[in-house]
N, C-alpha and C. Protein backbone atom coordinates (compact mmCIF):
# COMPACT_ATOMS: atom_id res chain seq x y z
N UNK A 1 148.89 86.27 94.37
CA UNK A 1 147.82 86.10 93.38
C UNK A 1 147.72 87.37 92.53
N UNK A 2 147.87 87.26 90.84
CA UNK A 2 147.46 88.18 90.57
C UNK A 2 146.30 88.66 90.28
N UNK A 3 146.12 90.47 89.68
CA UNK A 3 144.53 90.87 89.84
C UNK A 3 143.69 90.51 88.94
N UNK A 4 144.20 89.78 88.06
CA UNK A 4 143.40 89.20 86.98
C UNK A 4 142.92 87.64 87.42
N UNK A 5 143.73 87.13 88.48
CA UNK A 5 142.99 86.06 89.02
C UNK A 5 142.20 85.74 90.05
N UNK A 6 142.49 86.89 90.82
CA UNK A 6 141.20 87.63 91.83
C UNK A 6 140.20 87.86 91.27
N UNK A 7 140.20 88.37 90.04
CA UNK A 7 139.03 89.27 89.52
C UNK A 7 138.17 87.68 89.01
N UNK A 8 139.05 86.59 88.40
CA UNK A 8 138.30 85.26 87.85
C UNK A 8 137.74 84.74 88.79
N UNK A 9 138.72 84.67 90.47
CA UNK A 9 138.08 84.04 91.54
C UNK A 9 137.05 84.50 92.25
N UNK A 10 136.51 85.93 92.25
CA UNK A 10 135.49 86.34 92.45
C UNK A 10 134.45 86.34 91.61
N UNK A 11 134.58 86.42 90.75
CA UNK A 11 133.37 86.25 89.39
C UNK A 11 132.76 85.13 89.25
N UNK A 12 133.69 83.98 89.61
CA UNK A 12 133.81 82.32 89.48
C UNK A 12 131.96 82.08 89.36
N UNK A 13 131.62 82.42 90.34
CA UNK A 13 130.01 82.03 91.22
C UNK A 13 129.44 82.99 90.85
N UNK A 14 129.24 84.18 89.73
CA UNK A 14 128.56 85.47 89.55
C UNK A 14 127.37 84.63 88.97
N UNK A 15 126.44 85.17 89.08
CA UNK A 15 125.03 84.48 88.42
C UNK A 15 124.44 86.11 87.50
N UNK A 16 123.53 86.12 86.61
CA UNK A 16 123.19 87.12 85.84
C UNK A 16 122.41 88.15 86.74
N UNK A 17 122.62 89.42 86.49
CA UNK A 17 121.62 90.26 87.64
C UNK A 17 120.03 90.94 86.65
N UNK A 18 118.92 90.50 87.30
CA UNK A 18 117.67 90.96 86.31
C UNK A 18 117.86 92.37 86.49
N UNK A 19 117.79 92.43 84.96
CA UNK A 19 117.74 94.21 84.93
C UNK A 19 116.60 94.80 85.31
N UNK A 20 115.21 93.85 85.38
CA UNK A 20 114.04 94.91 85.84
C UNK A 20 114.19 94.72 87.14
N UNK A 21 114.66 93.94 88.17
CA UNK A 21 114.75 93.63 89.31
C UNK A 21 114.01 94.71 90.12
N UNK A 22 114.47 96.02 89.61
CA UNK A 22 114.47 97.41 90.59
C UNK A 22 113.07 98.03 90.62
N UNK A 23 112.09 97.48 88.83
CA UNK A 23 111.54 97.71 88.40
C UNK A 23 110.00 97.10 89.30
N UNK A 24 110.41 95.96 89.57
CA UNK A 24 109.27 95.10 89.61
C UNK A 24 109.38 95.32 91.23
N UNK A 25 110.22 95.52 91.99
CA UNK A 25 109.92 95.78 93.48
C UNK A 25 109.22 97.06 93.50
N UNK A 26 109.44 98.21 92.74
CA UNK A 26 108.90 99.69 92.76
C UNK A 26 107.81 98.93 92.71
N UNK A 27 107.57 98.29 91.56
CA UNK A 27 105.90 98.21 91.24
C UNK A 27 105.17 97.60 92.23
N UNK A 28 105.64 96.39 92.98
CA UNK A 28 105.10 95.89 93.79
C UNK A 28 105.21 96.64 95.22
N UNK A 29 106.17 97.42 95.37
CA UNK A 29 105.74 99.02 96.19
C UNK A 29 104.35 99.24 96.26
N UNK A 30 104.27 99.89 95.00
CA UNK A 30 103.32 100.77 94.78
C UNK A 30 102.07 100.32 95.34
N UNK A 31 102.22 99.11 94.29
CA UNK A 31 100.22 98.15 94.76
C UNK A 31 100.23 98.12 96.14
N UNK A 32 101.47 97.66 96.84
CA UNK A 32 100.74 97.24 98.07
C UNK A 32 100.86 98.67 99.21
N UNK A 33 101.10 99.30 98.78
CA UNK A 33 101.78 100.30 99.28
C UNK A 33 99.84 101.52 99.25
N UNK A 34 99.87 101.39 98.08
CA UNK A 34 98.43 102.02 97.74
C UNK A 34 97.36 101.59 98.67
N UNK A 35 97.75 100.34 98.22
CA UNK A 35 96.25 99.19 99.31
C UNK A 35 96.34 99.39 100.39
N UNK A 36 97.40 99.39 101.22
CA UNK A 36 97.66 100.06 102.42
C UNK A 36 97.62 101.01 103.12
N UNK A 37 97.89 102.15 102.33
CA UNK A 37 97.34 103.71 102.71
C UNK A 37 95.90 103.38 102.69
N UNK A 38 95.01 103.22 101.77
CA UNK A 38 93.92 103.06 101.24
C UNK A 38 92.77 102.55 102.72
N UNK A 39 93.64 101.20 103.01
CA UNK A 39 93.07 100.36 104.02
C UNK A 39 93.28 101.14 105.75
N UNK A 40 94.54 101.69 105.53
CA UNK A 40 94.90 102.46 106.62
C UNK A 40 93.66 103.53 107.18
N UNK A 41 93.68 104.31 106.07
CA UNK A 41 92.37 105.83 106.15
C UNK A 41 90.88 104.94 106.08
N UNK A 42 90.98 103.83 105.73
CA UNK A 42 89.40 103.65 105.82
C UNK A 42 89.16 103.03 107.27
N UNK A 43 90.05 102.03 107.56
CA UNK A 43 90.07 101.31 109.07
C UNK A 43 90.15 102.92 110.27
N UNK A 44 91.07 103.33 109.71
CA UNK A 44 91.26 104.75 111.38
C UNK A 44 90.04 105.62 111.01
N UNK A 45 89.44 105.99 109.69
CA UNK A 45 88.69 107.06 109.45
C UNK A 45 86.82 106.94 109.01
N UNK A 46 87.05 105.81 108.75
CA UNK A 46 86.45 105.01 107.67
C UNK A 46 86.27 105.62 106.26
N UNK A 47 85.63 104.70 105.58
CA UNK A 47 85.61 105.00 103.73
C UNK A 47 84.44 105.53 103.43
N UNK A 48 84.59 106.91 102.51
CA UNK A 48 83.79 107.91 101.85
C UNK A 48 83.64 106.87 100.58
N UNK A 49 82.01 107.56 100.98
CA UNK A 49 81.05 107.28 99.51
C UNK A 49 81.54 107.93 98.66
N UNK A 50 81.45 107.44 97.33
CA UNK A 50 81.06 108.88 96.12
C UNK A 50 79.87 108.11 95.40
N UNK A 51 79.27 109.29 95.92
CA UNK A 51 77.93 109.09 94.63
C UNK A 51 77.99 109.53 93.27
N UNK A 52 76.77 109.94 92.61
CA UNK A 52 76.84 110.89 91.30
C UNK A 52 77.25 112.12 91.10
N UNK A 53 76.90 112.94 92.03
CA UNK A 53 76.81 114.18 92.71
C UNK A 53 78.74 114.26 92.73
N UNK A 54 79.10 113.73 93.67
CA UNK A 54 80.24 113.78 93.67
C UNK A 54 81.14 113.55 92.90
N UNK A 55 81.28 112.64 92.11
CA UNK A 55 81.60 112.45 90.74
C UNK A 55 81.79 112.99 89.67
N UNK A 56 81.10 113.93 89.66
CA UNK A 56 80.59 114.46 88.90
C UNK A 56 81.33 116.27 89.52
N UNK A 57 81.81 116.35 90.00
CA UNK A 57 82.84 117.29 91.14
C UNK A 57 83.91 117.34 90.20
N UNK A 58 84.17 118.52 89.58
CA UNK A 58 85.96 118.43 88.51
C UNK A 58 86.81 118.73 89.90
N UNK A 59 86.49 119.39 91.18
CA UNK A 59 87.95 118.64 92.13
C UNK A 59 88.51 117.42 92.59
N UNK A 60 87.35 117.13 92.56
CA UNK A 60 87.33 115.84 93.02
C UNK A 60 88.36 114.81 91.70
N UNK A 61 88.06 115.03 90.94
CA UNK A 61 89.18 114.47 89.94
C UNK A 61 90.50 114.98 89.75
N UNK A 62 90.49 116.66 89.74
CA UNK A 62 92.14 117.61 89.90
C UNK A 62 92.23 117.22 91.30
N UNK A 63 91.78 116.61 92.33
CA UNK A 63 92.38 115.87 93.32
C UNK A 63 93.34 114.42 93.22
N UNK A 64 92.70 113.96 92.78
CA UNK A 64 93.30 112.78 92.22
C UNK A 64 93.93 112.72 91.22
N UNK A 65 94.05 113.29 90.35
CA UNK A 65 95.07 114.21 89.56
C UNK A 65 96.29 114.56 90.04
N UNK A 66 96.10 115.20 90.83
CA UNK A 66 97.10 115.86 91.56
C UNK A 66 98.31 114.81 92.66
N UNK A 67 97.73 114.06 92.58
CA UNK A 67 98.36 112.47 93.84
C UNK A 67 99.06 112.08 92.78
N UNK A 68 98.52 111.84 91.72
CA UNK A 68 98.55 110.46 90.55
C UNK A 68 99.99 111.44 89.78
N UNK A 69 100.06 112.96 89.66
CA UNK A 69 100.74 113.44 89.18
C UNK A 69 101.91 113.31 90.06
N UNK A 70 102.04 113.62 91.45
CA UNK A 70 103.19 113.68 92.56
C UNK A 70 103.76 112.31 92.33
N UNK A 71 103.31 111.18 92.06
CA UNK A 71 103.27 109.71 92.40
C UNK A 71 104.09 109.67 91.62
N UNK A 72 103.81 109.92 90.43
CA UNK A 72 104.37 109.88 88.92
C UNK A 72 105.85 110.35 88.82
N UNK A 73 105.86 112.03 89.13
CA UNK A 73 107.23 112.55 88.89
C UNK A 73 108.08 111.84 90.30
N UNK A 74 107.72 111.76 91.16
CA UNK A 74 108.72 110.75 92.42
C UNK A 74 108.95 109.19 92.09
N UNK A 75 108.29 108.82 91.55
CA UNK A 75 108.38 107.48 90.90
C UNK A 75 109.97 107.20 89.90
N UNK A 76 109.97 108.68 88.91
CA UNK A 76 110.96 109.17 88.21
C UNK A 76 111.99 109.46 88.85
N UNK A 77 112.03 110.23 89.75
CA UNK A 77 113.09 110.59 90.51
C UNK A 77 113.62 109.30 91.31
N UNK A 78 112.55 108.48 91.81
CA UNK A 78 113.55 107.24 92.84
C UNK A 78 114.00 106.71 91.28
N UNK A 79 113.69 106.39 90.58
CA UNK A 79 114.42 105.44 89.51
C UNK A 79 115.58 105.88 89.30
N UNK A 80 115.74 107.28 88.77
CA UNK A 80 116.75 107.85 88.42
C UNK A 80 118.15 107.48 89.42
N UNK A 81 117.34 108.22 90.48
CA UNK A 81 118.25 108.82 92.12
C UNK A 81 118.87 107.23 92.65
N UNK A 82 118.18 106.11 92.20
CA UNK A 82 118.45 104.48 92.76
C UNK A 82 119.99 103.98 91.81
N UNK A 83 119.96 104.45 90.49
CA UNK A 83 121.09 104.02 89.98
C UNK A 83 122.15 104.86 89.56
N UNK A 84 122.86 104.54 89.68
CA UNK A 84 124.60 105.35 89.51
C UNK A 84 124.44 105.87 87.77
N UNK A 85 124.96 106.95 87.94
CA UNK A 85 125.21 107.50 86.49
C UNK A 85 124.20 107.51 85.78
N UNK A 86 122.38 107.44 86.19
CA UNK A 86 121.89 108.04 85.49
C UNK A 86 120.99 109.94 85.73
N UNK A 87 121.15 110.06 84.29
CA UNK A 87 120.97 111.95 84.24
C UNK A 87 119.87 112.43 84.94
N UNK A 88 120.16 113.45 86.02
CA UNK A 88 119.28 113.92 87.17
C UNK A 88 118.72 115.49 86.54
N UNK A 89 118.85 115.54 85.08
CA UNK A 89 118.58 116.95 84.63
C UNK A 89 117.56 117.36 84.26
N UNK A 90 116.81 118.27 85.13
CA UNK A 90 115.36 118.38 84.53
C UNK A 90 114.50 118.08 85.55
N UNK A 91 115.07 117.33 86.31
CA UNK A 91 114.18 116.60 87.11
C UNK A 91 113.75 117.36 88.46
N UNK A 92 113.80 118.59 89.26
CA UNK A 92 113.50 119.16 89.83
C UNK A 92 112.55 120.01 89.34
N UNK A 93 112.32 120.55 87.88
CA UNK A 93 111.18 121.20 87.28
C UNK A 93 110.16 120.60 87.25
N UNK A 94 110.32 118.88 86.45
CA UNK A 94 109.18 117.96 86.60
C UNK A 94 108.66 118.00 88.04
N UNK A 95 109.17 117.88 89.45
CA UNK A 95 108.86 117.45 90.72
C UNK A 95 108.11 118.80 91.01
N UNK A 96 108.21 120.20 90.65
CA UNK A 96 107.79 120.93 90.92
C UNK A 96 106.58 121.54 90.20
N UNK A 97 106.32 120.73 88.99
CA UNK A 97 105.38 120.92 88.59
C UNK A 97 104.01 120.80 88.93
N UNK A 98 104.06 119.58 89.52
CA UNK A 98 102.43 119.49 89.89
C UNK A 98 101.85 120.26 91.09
N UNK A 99 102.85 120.70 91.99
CA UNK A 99 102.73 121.64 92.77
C UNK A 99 102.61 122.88 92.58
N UNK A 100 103.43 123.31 92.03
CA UNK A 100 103.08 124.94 91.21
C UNK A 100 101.82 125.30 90.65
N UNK A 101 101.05 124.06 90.17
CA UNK A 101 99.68 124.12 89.17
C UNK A 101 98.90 124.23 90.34
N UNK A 102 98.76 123.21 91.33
CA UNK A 102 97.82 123.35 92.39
C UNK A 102 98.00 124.60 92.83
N UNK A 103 99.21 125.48 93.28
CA UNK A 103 99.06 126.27 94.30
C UNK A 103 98.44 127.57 93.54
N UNK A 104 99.08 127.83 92.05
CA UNK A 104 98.65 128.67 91.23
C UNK A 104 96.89 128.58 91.20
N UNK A 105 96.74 127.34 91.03
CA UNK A 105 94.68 127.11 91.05
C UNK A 105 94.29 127.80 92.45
N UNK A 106 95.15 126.86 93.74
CA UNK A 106 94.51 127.76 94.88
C UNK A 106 94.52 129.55 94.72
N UNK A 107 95.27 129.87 94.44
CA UNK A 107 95.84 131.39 94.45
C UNK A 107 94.46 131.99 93.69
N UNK A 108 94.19 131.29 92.39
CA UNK A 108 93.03 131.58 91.59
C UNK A 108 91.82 131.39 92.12
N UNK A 109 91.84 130.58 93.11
CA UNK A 109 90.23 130.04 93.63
C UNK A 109 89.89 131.21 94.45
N UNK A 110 91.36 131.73 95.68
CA UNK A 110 91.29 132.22 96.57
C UNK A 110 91.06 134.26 96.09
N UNK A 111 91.82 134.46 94.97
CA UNK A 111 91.27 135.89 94.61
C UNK A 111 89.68 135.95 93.96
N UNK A 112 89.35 135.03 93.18
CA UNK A 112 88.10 134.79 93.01
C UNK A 112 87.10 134.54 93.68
N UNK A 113 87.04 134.61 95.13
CA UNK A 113 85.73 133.88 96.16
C UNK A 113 86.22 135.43 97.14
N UNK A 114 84.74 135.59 97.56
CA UNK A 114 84.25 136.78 98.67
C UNK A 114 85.82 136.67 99.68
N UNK A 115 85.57 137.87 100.13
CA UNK A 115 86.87 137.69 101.28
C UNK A 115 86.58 136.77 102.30
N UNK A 116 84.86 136.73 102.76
CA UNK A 116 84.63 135.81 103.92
C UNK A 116 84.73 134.45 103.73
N UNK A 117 85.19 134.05 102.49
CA UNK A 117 85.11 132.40 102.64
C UNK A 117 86.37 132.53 102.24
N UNK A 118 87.55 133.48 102.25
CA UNK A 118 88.77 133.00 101.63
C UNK A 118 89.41 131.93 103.28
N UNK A 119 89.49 132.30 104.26
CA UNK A 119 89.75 131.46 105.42
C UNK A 119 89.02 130.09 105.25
N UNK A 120 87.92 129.92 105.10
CA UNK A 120 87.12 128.43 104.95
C UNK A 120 88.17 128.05 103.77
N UNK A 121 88.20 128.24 102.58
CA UNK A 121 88.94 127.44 101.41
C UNK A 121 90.47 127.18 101.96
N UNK A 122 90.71 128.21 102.71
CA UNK A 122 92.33 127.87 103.29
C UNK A 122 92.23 126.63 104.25
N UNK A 123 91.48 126.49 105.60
CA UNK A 123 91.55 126.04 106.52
C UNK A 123 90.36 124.84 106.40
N UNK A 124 89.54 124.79 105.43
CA UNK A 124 88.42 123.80 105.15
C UNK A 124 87.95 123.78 107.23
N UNK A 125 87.83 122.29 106.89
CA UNK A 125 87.54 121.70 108.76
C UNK A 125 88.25 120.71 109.15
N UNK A 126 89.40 120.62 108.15
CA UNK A 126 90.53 119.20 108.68
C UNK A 126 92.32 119.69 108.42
N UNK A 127 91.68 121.31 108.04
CA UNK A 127 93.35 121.59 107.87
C UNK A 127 94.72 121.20 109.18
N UNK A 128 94.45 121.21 110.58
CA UNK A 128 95.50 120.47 111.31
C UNK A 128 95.70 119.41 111.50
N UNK A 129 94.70 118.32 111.20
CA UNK A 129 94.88 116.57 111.33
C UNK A 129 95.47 116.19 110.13
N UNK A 130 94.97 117.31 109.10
CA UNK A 130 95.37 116.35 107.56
C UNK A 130 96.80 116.03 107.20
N UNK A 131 97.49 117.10 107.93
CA UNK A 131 99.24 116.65 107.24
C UNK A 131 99.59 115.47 107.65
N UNK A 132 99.43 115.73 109.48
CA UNK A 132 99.75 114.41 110.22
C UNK A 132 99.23 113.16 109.87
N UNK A 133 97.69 112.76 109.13
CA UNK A 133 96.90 111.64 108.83
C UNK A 133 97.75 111.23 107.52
N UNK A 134 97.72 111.92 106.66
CA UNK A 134 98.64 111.89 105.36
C UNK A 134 100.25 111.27 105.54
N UNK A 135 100.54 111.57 106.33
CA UNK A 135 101.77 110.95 107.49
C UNK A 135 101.93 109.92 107.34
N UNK A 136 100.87 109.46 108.03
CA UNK A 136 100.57 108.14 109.10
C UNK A 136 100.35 107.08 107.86
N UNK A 137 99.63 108.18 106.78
CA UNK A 137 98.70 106.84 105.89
C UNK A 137 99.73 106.25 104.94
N UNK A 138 101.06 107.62 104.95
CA UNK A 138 101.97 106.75 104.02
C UNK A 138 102.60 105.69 104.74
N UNK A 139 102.86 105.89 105.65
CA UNK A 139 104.29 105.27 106.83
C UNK A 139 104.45 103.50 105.84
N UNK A 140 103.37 102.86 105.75
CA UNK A 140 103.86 101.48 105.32
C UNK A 140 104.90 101.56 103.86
N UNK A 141 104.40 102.92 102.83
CA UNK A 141 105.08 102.64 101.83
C UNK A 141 106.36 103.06 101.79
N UNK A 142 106.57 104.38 102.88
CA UNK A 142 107.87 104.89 103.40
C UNK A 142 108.92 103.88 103.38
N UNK A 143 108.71 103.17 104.44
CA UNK A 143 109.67 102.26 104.59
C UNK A 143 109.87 101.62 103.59
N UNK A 144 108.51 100.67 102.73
CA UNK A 144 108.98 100.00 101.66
C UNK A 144 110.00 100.90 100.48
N UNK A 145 109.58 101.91 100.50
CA UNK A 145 110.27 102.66 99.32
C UNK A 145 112.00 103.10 99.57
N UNK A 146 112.23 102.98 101.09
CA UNK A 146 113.36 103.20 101.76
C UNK A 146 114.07 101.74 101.60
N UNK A 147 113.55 100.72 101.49
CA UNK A 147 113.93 99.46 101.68
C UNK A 147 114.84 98.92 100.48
N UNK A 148 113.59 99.34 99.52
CA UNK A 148 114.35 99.13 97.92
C UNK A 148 115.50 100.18 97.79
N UNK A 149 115.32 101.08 97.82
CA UNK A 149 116.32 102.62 97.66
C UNK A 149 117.73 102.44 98.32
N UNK A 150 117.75 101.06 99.42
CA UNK A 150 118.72 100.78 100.09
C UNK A 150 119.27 99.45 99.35
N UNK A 151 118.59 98.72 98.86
CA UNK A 151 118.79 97.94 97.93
C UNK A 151 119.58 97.92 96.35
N UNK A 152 119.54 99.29 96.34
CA UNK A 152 119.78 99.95 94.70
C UNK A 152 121.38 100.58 94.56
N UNK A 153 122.01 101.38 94.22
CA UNK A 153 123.15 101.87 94.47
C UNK A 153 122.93 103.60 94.43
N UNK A 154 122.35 103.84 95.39
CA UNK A 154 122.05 105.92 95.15
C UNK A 154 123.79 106.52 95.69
N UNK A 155 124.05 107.80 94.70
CA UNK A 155 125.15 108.28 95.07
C UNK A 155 124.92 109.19 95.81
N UNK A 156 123.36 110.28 95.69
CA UNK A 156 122.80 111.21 96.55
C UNK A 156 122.32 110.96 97.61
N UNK A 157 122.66 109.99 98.74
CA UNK A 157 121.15 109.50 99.68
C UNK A 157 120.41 110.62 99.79
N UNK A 158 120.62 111.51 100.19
CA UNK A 158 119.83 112.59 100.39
C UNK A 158 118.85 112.52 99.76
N UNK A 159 118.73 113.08 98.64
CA UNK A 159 118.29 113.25 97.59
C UNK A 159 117.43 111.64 97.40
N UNK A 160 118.15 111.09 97.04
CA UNK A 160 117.00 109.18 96.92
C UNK A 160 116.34 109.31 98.21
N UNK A 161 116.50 109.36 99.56
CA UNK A 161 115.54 109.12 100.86
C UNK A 161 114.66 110.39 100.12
N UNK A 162 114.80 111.27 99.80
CA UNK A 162 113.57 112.38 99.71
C UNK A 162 112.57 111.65 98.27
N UNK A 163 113.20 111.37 97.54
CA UNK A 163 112.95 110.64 96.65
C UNK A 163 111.49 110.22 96.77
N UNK A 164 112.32 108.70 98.11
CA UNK A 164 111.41 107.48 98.45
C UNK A 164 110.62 108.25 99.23
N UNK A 165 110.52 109.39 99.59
CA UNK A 165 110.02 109.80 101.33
C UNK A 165 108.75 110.94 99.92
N UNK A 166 109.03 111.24 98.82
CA UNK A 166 107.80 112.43 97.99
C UNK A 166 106.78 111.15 97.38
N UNK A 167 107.68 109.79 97.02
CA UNK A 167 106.80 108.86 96.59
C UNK A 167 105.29 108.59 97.44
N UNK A 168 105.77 108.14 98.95
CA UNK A 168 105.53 107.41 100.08
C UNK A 168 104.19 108.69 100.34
N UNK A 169 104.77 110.09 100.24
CA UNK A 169 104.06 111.13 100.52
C UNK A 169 102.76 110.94 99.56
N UNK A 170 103.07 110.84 98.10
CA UNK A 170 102.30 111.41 97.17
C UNK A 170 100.98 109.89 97.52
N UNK A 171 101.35 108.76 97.53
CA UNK A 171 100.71 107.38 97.44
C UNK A 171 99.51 107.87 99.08
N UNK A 172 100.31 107.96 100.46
CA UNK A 172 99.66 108.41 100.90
C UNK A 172 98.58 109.20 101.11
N UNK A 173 98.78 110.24 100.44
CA UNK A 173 97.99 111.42 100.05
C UNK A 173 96.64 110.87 98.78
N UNK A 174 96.96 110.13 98.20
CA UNK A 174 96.01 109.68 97.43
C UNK A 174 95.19 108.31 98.35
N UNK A 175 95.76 107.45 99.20
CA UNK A 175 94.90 107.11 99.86
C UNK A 175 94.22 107.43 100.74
N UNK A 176 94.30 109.00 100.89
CA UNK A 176 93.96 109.54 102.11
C UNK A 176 92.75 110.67 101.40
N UNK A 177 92.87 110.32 100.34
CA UNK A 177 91.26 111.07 99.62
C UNK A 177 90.25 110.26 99.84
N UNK A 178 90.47 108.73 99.78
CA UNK A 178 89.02 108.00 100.05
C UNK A 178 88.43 108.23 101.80
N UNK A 179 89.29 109.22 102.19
CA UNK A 179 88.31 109.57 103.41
C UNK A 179 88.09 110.96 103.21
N UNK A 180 89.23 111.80 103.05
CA UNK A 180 89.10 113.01 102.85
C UNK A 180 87.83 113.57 102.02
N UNK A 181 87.52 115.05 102.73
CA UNK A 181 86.15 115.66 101.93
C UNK A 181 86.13 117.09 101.54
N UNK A 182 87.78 117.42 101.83
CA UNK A 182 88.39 118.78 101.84
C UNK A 182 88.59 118.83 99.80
N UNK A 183 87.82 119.74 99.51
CA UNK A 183 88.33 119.62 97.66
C UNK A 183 88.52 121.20 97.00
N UNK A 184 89.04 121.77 98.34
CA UNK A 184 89.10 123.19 97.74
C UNK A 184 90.89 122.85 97.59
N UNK A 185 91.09 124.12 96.40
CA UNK A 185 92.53 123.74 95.85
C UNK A 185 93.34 124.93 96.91
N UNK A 186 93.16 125.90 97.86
CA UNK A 186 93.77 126.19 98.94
C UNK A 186 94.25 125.41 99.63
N UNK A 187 93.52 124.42 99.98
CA UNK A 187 93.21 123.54 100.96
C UNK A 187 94.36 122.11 100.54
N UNK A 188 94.39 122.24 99.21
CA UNK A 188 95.07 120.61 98.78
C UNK A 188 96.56 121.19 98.68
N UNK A 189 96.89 122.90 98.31
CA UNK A 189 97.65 122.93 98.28
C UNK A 189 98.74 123.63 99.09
N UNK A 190 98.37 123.95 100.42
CA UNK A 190 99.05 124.07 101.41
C UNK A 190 99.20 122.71 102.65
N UNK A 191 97.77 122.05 102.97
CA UNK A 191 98.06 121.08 103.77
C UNK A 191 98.25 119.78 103.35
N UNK A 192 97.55 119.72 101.73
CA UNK A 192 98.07 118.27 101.31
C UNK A 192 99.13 118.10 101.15
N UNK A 193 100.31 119.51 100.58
CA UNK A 193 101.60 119.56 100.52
C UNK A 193 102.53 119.17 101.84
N UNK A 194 101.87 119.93 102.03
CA UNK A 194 103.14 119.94 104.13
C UNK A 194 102.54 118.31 104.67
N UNK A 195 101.41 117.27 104.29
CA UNK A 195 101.76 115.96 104.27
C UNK A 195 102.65 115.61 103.67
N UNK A 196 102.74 115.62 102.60
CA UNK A 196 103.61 115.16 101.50
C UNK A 196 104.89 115.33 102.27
N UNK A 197 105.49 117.12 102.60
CA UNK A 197 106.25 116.99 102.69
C UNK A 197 107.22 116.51 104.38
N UNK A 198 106.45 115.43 104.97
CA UNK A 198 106.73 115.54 105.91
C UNK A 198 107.47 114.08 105.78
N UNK A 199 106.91 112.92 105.03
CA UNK A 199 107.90 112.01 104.94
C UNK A 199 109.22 112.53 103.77
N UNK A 200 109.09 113.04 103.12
CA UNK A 200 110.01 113.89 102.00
C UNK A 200 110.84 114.49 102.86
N UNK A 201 111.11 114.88 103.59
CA UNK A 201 111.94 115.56 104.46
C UNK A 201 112.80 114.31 105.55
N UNK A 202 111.88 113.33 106.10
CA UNK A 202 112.13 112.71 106.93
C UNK A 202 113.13 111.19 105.98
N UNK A 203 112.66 111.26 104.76
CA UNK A 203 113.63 110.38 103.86
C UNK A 203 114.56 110.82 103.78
N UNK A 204 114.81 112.34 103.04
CA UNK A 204 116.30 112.98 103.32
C UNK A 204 116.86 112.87 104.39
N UNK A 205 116.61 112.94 105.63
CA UNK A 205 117.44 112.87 107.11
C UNK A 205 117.78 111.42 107.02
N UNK A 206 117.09 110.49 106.90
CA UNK A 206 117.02 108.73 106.78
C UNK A 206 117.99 108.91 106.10
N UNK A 207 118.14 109.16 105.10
CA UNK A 207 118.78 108.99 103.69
C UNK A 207 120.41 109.16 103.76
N UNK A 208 120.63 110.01 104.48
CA UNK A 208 121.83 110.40 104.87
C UNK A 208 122.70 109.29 105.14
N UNK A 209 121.96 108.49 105.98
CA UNK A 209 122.51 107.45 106.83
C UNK A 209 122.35 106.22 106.14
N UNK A 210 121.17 106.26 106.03
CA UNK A 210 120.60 104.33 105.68
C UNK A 210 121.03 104.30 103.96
N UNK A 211 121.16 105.08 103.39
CA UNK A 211 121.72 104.81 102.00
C UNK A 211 123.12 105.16 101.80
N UNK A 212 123.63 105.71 103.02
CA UNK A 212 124.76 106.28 102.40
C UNK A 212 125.89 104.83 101.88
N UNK A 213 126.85 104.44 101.18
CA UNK A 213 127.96 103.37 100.99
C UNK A 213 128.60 103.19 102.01
């Protein structure tokens, strides 16, 4: 047989592939993925009020800010990191951005406040449960985000599992404010980070394997 009739006999049955295909599972990631962290921290922790008072809190928004920003640039990166041959340049400055701003604010909060409360802004009263809860609260979207990422064609697994694993982190971390009451920027940006980065790390090791070709 020749390769031009291999190539007809395999094609024979090809059906069209949706180009958003990749698009619309991320998205449906996300929602349920959100709802889930969300539902996770309120069922194990239960769900924080916000009143006026609180609301009315500018951390409380550069908190959520700060999720919505991580969410965002990892969102970018799995897209990228999911398909072959597209440009990965730039894209470690974006990922490091929203982190740099927080830690720079903590750094600012922390030379600005008495020496005796610089330990309280570091350590709030949930700094050792919070990485691990942040963890836990992503775990459902982890996997989903690992699921698709395995679905896609990544040439880096590495790199795509960390990807899916900063997404899973960042979504977590934002459902894990509707319990959380920690809003000092010390505080968001040493232990909300080391949540984050604990499925981010644990996607790269995954990644190795479960995406590799």
């Amino acid at each position: 047989m020749k390769t031009e009739q291999l190539m007809d006999l395999l094609a024979a049955d090809a059906s069209p592939v949706d180009p958003s295909a990749h698009d619309k599972r991320m998205g449906l990631t996300f929602a349920v993925g959100t709802a889930a962290a969300a539902l996770i921290a309120g069922q194990a922790w239960g769900w924080r009020t916000f009143d006026a008072q609180d609301l009315a809190t500018a951390m409380l928004w550069l908190r959520w800010a700060f999720c919505l920003a991580v969410i965002a640039v990892a969102w970018q990166a799995v897209d990228r990191l999911a398909r072959p041959g597209r440009s990965v340049q730039g894209l470690v400055p974006r990922v490091a951005l929203p982190f740099g701003l927080m830690m720079m604010l903590g750094l600012a909060q922390i030379l600005a406040a008495d020496p005796q409360d610089r330990l309280d802004l570091l350590m709030g009263s949930t700094a050792l449960e919070c990485p691990g809860n942040i963890a836990m609260v992503s775990s459902p979207v982890f996997l989903a985000s690992l699921w698709v990422m395995a679905r896609m064609a990544p040439t880096r697994p590495a790199w795509a599992g960390a990807a899916a694993g900063l997404l899973a982190g960042g979504i977590g971390a934002l459902g894990y404010t509707f319990h959380c009451t920690e809003l000092a920027a010390p505080f968001l940006s040493i232990w909300y980070v080391l949540g984050m980065a604990i499925p981010t790390v644990l996607g790269a090791l995954i990644g190795t394997r479960l995406l590799r070709w």
